[in-house]
N, C-alpha and C. Protein backbone atom coordinates (compact mmCIF):
# COMPACT_ATOMS: atom_id res chain seq x y z
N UNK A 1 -142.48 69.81 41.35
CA UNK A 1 -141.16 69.48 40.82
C UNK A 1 -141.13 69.59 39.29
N UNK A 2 -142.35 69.32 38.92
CA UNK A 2 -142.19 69.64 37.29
C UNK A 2 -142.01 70.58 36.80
N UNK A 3 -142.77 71.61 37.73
CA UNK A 3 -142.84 72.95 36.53
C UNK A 3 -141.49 74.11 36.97
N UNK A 4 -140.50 73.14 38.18
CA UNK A 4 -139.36 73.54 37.95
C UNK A 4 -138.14 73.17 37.68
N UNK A 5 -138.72 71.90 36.42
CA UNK A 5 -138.27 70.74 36.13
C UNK A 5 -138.26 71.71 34.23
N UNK A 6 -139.36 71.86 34.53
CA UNK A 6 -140.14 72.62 32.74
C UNK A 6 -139.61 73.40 32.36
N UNK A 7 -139.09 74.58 33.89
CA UNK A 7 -138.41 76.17 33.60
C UNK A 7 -137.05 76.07 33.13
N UNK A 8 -136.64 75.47 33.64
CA UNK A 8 -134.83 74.34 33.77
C UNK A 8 -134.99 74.41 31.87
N UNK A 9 -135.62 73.62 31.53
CA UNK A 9 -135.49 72.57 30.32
C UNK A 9 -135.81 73.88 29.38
N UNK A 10 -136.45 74.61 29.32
CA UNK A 10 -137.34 75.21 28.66
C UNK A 10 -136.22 76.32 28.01
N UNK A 11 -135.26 77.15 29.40
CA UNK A 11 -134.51 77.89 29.47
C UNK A 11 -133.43 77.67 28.88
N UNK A 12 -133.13 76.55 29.07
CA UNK A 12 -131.89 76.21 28.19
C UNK A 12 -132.17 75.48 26.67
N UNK A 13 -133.16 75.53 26.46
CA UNK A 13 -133.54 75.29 25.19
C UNK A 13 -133.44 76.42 24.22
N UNK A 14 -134.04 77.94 24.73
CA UNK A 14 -133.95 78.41 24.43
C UNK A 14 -132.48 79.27 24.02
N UNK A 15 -131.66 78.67 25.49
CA UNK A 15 -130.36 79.49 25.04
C UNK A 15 -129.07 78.87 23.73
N UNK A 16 -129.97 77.66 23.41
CA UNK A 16 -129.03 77.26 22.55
C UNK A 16 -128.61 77.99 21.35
N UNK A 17 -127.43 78.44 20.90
CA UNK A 17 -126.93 79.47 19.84
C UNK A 17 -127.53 78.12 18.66
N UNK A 18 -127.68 79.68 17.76
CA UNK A 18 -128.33 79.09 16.64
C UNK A 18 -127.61 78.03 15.60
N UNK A 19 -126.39 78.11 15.32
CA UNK A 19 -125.25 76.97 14.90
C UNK A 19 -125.25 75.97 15.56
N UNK A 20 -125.41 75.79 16.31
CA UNK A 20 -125.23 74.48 17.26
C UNK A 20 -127.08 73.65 16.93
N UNK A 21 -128.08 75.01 17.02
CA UNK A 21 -129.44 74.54 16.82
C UNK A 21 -129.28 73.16 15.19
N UNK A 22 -128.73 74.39 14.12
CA UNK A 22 -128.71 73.64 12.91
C UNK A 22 -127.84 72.44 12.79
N UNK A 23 -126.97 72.25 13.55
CA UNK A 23 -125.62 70.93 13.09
C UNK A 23 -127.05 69.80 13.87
N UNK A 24 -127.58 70.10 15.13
CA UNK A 24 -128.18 69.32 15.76
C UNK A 24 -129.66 68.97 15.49
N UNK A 25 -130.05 69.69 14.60
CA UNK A 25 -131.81 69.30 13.84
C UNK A 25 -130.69 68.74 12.99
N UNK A 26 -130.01 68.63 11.97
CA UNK A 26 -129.26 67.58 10.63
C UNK A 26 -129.18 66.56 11.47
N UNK A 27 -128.79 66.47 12.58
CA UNK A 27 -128.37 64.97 13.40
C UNK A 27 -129.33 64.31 13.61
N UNK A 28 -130.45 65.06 14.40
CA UNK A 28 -131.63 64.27 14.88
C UNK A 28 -132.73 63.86 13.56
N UNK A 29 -132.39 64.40 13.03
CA UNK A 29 -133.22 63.99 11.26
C UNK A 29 -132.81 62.87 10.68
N UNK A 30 -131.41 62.66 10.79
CA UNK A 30 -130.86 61.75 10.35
C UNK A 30 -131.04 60.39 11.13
N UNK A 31 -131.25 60.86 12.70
CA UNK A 31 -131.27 59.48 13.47
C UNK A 31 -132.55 58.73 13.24
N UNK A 32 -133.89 60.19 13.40
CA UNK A 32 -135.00 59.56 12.90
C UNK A 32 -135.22 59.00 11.25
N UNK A 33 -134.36 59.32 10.26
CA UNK A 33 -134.45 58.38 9.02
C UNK A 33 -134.52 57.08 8.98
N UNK A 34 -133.47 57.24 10.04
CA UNK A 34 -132.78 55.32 10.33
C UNK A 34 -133.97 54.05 11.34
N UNK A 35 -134.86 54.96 11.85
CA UNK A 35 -135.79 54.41 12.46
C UNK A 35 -136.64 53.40 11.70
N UNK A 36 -136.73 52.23 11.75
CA UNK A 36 -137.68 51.73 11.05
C UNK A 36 -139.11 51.67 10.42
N UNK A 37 -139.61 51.95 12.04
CA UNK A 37 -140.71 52.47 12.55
C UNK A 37 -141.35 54.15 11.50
N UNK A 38 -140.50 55.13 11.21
CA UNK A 38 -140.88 56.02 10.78
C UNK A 38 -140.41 55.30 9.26
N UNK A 39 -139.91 54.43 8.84
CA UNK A 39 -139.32 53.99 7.30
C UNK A 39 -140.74 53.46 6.97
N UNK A 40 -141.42 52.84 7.36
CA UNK A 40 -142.54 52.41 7.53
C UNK A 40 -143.67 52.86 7.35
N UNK A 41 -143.68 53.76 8.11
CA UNK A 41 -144.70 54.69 8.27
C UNK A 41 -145.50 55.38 6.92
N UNK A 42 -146.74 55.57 6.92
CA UNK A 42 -147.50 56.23 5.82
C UNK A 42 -147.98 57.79 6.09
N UNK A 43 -149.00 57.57 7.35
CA UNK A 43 -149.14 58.76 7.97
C UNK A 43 -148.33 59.29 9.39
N UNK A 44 -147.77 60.26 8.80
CA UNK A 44 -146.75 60.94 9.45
C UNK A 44 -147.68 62.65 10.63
N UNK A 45 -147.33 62.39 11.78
CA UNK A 45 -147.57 64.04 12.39
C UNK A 45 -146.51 64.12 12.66
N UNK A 46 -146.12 65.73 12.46
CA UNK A 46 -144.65 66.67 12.54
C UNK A 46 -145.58 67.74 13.53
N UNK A 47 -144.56 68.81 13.94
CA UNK A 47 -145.00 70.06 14.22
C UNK A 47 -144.28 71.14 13.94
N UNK A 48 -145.15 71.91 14.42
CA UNK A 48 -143.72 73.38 13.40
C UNK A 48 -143.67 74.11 14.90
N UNK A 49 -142.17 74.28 15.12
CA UNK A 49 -141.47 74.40 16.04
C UNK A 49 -141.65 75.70 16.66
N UNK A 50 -141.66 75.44 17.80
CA UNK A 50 -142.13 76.85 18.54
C UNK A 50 -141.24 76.81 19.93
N UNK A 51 -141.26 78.02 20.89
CA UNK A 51 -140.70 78.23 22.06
C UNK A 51 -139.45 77.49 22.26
N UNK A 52 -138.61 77.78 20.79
CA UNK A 52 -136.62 76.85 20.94
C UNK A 52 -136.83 75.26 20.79
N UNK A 53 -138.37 74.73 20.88
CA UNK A 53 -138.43 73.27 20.26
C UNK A 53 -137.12 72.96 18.92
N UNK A 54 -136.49 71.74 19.40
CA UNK A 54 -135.89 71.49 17.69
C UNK A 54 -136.28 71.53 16.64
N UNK A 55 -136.48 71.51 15.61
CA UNK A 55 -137.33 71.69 14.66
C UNK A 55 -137.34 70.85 13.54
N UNK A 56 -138.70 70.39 13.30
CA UNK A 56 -138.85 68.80 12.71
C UNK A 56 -139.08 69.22 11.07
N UNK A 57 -138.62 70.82 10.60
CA UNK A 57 -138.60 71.10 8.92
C UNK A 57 -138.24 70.50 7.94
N UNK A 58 -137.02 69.35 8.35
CA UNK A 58 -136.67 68.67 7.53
C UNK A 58 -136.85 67.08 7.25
N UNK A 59 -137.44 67.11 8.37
CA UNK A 59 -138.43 65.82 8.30
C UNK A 59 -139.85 66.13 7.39
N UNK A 60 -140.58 67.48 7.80
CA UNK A 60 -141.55 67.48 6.92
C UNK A 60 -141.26 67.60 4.89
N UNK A 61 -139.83 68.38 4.91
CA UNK A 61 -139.45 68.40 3.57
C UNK A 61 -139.61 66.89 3.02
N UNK A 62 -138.81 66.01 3.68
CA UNK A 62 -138.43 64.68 3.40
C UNK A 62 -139.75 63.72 3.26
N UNK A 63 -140.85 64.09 4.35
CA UNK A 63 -142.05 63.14 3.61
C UNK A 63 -143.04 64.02 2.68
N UNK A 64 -142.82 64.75 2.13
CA UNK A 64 -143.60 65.92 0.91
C UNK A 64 -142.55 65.41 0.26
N UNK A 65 -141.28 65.01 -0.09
CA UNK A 65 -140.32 64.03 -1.48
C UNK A 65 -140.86 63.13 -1.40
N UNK A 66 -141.14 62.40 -0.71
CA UNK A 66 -141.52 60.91 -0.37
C UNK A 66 -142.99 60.44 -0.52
N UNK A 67 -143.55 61.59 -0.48
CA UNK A 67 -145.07 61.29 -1.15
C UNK A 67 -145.64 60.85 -0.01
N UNK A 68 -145.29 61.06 1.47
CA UNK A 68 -145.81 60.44 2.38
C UNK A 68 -146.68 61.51 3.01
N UNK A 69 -147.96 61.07 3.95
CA UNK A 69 -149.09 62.10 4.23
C UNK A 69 -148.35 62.89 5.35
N UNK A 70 -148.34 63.76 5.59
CA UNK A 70 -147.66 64.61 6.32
C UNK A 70 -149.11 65.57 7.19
N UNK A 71 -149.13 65.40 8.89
CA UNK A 71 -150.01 66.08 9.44
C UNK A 71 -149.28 67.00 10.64
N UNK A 72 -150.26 68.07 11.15
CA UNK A 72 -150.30 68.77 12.25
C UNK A 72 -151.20 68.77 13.23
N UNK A 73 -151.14 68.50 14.24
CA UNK A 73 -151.62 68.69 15.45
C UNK A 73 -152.57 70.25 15.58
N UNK A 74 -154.16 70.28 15.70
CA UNK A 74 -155.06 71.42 15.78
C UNK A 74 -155.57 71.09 16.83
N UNK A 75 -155.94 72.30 17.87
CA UNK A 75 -156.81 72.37 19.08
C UNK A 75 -157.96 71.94 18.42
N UNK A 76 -158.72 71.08 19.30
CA UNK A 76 -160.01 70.73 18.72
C UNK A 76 -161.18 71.50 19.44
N UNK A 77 -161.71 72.71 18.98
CA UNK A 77 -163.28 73.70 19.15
C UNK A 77 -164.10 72.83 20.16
N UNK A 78 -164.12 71.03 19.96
CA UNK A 78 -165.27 70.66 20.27
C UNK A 78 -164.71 69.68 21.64
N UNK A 79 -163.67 69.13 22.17
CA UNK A 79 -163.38 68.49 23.21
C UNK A 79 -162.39 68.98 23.57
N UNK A 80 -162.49 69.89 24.61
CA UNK A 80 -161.26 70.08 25.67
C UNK A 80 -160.52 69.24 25.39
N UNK A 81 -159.51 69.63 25.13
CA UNK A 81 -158.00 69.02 25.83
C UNK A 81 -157.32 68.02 24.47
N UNK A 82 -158.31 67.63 23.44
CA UNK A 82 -158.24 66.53 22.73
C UNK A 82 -157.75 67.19 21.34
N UNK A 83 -156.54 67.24 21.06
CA UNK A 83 -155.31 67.32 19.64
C UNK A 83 -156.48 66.25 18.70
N UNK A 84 -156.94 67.04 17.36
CA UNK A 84 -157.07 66.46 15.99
C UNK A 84 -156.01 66.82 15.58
N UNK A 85 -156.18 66.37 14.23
CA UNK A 85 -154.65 66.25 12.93
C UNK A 85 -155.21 66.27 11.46
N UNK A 86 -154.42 67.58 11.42
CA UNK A 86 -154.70 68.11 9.78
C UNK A 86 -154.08 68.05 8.89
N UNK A 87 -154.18 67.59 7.65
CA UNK A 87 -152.62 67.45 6.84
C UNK A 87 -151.81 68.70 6.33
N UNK A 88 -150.77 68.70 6.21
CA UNK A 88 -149.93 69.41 5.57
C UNK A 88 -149.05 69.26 4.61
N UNK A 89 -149.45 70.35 3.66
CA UNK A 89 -148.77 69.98 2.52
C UNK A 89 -147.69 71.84 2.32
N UNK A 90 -147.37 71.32 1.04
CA UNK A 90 -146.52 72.97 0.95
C UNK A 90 -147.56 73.72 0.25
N UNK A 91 -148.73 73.93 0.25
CA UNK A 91 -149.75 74.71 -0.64
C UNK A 91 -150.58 74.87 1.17
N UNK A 92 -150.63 74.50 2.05
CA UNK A 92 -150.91 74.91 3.59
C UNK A 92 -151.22 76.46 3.90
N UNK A 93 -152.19 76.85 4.58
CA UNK A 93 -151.80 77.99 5.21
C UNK A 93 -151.85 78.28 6.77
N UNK A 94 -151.17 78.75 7.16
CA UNK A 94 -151.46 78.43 8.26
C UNK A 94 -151.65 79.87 9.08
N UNK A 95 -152.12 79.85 10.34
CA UNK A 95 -152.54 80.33 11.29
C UNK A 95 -152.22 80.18 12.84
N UNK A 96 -152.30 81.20 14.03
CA UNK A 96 -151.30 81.03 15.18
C UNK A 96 -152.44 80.91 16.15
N UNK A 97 -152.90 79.81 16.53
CA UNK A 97 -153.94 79.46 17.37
C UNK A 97 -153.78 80.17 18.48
N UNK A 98 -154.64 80.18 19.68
CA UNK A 98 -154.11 80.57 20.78
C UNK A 98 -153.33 80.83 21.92
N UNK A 99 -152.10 80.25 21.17
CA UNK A 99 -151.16 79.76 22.41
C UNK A 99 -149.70 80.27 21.36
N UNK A 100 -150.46 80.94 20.52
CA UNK A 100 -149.14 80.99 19.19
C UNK A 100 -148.54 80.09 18.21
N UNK A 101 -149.03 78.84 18.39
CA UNK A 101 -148.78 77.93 18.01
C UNK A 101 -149.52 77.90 16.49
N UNK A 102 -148.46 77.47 15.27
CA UNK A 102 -149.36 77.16 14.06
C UNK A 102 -149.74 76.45 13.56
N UNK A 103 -150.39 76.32 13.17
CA UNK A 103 -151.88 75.13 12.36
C UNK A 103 -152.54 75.44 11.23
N UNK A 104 -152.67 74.55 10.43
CA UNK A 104 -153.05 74.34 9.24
C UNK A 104 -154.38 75.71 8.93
N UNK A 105 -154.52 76.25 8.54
CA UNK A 105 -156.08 76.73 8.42
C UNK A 105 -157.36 75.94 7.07
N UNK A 106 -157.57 75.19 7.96
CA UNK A 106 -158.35 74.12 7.46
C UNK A 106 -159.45 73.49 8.37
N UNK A 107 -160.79 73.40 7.84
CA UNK A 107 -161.60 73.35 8.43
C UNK A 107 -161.15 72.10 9.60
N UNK A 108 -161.89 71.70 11.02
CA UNK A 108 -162.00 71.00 11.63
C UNK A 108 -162.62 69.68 11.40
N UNK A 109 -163.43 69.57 10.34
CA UNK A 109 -164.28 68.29 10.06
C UNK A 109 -163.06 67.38 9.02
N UNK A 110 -162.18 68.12 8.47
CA UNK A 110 -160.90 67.34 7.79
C UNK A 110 -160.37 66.98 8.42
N UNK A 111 -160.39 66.99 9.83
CA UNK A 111 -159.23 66.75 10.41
C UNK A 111 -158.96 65.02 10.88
N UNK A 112 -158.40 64.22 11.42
CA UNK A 112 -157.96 62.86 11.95
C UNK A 112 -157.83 63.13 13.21
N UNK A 113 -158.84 61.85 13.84
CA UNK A 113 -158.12 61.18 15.21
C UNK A 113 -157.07 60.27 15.09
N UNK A 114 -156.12 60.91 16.20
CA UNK A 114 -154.51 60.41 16.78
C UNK A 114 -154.22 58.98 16.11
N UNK A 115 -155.52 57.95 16.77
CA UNK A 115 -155.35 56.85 16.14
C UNK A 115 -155.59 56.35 14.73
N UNK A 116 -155.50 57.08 14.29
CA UNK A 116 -155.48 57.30 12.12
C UNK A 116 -153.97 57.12 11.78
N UNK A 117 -153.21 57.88 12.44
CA UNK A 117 -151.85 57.86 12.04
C UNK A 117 -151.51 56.92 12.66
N UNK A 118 -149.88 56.57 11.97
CA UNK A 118 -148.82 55.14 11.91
C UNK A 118 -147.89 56.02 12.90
N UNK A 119 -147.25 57.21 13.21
CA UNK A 119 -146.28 57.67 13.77
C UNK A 119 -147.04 58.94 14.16
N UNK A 120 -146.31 59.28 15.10
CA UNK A 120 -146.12 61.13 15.67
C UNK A 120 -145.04 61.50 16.39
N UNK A 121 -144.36 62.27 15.93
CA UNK A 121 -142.99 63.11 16.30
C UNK A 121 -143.77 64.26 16.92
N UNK A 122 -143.29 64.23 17.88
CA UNK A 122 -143.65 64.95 18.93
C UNK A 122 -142.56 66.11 19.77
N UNK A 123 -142.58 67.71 19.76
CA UNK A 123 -141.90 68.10 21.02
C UNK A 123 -141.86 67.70 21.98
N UNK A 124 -140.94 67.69 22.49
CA UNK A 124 -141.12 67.78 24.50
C UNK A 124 -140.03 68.66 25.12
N UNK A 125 -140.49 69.31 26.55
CA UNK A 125 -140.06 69.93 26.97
C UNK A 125 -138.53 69.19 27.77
N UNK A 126 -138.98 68.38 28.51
CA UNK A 126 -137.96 67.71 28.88
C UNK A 126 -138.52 66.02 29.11
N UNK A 127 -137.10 65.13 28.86
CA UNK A 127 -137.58 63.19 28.96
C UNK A 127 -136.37 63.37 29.66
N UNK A 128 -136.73 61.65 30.06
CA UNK A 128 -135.83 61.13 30.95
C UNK A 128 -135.52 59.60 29.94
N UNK A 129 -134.79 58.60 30.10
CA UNK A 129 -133.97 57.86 29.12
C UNK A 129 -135.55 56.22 29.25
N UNK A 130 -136.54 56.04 30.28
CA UNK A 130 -137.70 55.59 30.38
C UNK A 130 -138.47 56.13 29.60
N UNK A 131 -138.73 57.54 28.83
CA UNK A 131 -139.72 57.62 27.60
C UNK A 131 -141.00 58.29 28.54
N UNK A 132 -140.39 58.63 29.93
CA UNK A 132 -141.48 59.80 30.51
C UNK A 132 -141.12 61.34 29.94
N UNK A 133 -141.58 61.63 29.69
CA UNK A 133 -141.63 63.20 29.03
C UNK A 133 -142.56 64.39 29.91
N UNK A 134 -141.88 65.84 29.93
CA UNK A 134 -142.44 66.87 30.22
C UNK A 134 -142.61 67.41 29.51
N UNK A 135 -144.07 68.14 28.74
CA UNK A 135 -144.74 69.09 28.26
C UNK A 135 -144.73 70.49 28.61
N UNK A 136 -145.45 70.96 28.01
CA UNK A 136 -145.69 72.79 28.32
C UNK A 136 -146.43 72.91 29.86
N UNK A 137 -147.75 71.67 29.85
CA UNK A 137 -148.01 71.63 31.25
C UNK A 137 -149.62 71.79 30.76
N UNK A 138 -150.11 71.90 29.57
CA UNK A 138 -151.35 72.44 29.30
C UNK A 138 -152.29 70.77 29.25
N UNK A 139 -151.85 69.33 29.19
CA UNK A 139 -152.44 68.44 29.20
C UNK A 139 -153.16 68.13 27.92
N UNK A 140 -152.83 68.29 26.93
CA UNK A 140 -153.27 68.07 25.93
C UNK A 140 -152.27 66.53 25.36
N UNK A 141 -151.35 66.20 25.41
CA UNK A 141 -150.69 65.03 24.96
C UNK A 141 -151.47 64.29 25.46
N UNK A 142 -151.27 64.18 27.08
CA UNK A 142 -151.79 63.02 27.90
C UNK A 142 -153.50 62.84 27.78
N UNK A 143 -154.29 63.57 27.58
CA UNK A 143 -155.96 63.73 27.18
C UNK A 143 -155.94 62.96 25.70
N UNK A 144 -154.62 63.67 24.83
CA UNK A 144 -155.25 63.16 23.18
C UNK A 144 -155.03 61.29 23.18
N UNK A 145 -153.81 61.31 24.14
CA UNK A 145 -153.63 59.93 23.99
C UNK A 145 -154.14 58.75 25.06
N UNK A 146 -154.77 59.42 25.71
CA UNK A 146 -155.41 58.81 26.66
C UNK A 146 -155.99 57.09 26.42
N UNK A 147 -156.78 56.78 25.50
CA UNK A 147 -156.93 55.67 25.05
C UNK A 147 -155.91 54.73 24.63
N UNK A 148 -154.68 55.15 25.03
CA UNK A 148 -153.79 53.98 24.72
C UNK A 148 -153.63 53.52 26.01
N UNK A 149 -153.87 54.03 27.45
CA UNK A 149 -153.85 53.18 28.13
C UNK A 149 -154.80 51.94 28.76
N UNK A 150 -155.92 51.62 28.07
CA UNK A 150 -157.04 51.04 28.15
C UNK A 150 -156.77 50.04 26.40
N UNK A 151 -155.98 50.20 25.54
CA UNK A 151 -155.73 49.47 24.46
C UNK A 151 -155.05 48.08 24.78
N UNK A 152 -155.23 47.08 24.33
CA UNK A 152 -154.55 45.63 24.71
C UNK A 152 -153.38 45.78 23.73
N UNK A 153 -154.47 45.17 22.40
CA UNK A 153 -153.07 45.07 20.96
C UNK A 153 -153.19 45.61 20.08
N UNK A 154 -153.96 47.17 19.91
CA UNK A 154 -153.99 47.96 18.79
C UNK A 154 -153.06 49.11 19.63
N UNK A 155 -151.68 49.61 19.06
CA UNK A 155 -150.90 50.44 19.72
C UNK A 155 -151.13 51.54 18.61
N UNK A 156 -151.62 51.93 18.05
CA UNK A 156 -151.09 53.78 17.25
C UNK A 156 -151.71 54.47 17.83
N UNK A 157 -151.48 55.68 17.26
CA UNK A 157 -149.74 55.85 16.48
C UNK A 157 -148.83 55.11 17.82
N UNK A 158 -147.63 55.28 16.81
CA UNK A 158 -146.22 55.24 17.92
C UNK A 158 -145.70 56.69 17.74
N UNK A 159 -144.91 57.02 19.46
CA UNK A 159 -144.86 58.12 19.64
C UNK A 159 -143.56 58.37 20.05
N UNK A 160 -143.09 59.13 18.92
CA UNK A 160 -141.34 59.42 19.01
C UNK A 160 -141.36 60.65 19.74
N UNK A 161 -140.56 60.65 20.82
CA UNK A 161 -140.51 62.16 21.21
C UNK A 161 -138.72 62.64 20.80
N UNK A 162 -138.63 64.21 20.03
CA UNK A 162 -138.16 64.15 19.39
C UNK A 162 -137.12 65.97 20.21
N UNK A 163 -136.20 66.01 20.43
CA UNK A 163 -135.58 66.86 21.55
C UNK A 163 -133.69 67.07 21.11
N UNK A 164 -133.47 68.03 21.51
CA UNK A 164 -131.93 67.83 21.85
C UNK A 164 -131.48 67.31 22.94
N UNK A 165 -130.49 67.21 23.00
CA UNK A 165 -129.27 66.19 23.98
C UNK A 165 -129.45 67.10 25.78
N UNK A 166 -129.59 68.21 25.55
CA UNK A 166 -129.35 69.24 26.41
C UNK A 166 -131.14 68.88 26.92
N UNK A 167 -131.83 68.53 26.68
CA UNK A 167 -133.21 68.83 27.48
C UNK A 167 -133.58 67.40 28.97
N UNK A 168 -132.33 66.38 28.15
CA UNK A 168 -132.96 65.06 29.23
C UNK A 168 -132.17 65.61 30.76
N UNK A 169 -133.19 64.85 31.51
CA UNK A 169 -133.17 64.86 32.87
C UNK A 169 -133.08 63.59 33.31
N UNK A 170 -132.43 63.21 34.63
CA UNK A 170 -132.17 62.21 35.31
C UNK A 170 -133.30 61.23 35.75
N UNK A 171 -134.67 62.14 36.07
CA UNK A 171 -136.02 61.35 36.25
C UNK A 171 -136.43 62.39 36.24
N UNK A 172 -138.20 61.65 36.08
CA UNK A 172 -139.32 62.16 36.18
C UNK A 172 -140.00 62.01 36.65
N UNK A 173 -140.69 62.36 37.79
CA UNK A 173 -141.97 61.82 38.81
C UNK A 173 -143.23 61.66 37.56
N UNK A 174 -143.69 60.47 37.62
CA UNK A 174 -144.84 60.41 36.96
C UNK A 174 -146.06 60.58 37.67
N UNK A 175 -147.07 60.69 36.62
CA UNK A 175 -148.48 60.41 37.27
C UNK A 175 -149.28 59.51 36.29
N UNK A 176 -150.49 59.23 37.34
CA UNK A 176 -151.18 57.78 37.14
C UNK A 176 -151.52 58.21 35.35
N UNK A 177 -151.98 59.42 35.05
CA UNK A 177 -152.39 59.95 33.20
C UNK A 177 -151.31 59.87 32.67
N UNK A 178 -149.76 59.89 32.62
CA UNK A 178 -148.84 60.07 31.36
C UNK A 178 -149.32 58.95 30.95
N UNK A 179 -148.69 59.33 29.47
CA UNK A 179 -148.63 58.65 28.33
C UNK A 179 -147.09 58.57 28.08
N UNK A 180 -146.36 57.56 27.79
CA UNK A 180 -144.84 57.45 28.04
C UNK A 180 -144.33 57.19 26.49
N UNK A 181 -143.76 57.94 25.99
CA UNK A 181 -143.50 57.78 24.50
C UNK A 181 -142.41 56.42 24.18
N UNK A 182 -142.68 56.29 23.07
CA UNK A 182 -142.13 54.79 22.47
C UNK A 182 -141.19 54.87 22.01
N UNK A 183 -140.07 56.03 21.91
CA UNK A 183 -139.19 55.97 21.70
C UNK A 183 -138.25 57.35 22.04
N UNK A 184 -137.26 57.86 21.99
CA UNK A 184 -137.08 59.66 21.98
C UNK A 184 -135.71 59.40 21.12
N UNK A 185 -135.99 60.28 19.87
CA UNK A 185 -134.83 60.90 19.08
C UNK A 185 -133.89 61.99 19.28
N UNK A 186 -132.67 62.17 19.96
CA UNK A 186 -131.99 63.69 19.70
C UNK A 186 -130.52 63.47 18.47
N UNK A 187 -130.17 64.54 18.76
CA UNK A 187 -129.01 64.47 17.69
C UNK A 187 -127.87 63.47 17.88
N UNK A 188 -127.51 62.38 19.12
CA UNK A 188 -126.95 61.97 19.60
C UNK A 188 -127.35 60.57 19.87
N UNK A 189 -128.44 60.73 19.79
CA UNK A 189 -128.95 58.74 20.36
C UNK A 189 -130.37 58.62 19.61
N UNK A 190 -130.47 57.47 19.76
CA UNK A 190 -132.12 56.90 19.36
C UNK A 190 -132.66 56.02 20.64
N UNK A 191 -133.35 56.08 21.48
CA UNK A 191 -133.38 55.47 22.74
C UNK A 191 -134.96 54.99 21.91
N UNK A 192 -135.15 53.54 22.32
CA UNK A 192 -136.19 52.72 21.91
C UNK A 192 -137.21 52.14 22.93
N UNK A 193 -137.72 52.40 23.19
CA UNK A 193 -138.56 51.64 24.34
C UNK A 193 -139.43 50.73 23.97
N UNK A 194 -140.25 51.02 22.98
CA UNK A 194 -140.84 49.72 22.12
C UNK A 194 -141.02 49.98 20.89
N UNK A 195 -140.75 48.14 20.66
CA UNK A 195 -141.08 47.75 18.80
C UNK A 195 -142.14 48.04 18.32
């Protein structure tokens, strides 16, 4: 059901005309400003937008004004499945890992575990209004964050998943591994699931 749950979401992500893309990244930027949680925040992960993802550019502009640490998400060489985090700045270069996806080109030993950072804005393919989310399908969210379900009272990061209006779905069959994000931003709402 998911991965014709994924094709659904994915497809119409992509068909969104590009005017409608820009009025709706200004919206969802703006909703995530108002967040406390990211007002807060020191270390920041963004990503740079790929396959019709919304695109979190002006969030990264806004913490490079703000003097705030700004990271990316890198396949990690040495553990399957497990997202490190590299910073980004505007002096960055980057590179299209294997999946096309870009990343810092910066060694791997710079990089941060998940639980270093205060926040992560996150793509998703498709959520439901519970803070279950669908991915690409490759298992890398649910592996990097895996240790938050075995955590009592150390919660980081918190995990905004960050989408247009057009990607939520009615439900999501879960499984026993998601990781259920703590909040989801689109151009239209701020849905909160936890403080």
């Amino acid at each position: 059901m998911q991965n014709e749950q994924r094709k659904v979401c994915r497809n119409k992500r992509k068909a969104l005309p590009s005017s409608y893309r820009q009025q709706a990244t200004l919206a969802a930027t703006n909703n995530l400003k108002k967040l406390s949680r990211f007002q807060k925040s020191k270390r920041i992960a963004c990503y740079i937008a790929n396959d019709g993802e919304i695109s979190p550019h002006l969030i990264i502009d806004f913490l490079w004004k703000r003097k705030k640490s700004c990271y990316l998400p890198v396949l990690n060489p040495l553990k399957t499945k497990k997202l490190r985090f590299l910073a980004y700045n505007r002096n960055s270069q980057l590179y299209h890992n294997c999946y096309g996806i870009a990343e810092p080109k910066t060694p791997i030993k710079n990089s941060l575990q998940a639980w270093v950072l205060d926040l992560i804005i996150t793509p998703v393919v498709g959520f439901d209004c519970h803070g279950h989310r669908i991915g690409m399908g490759g298992g890398y969210y649910d592996c990097t964050f895996s240790y938050l379900k075995t955590r009592q009272h150390w919660h980081k990061p918190y995990i905004v998943g960050f989408a247009f209006d057009e990607q939520e779905l009615t439900h999501i069959k879960t499984n026993k591994w998601d990781i259920p994000l703590n909040a989801i931003i689109t151009p239209t709402r701020s849905i909160l699931l936890t403080q």
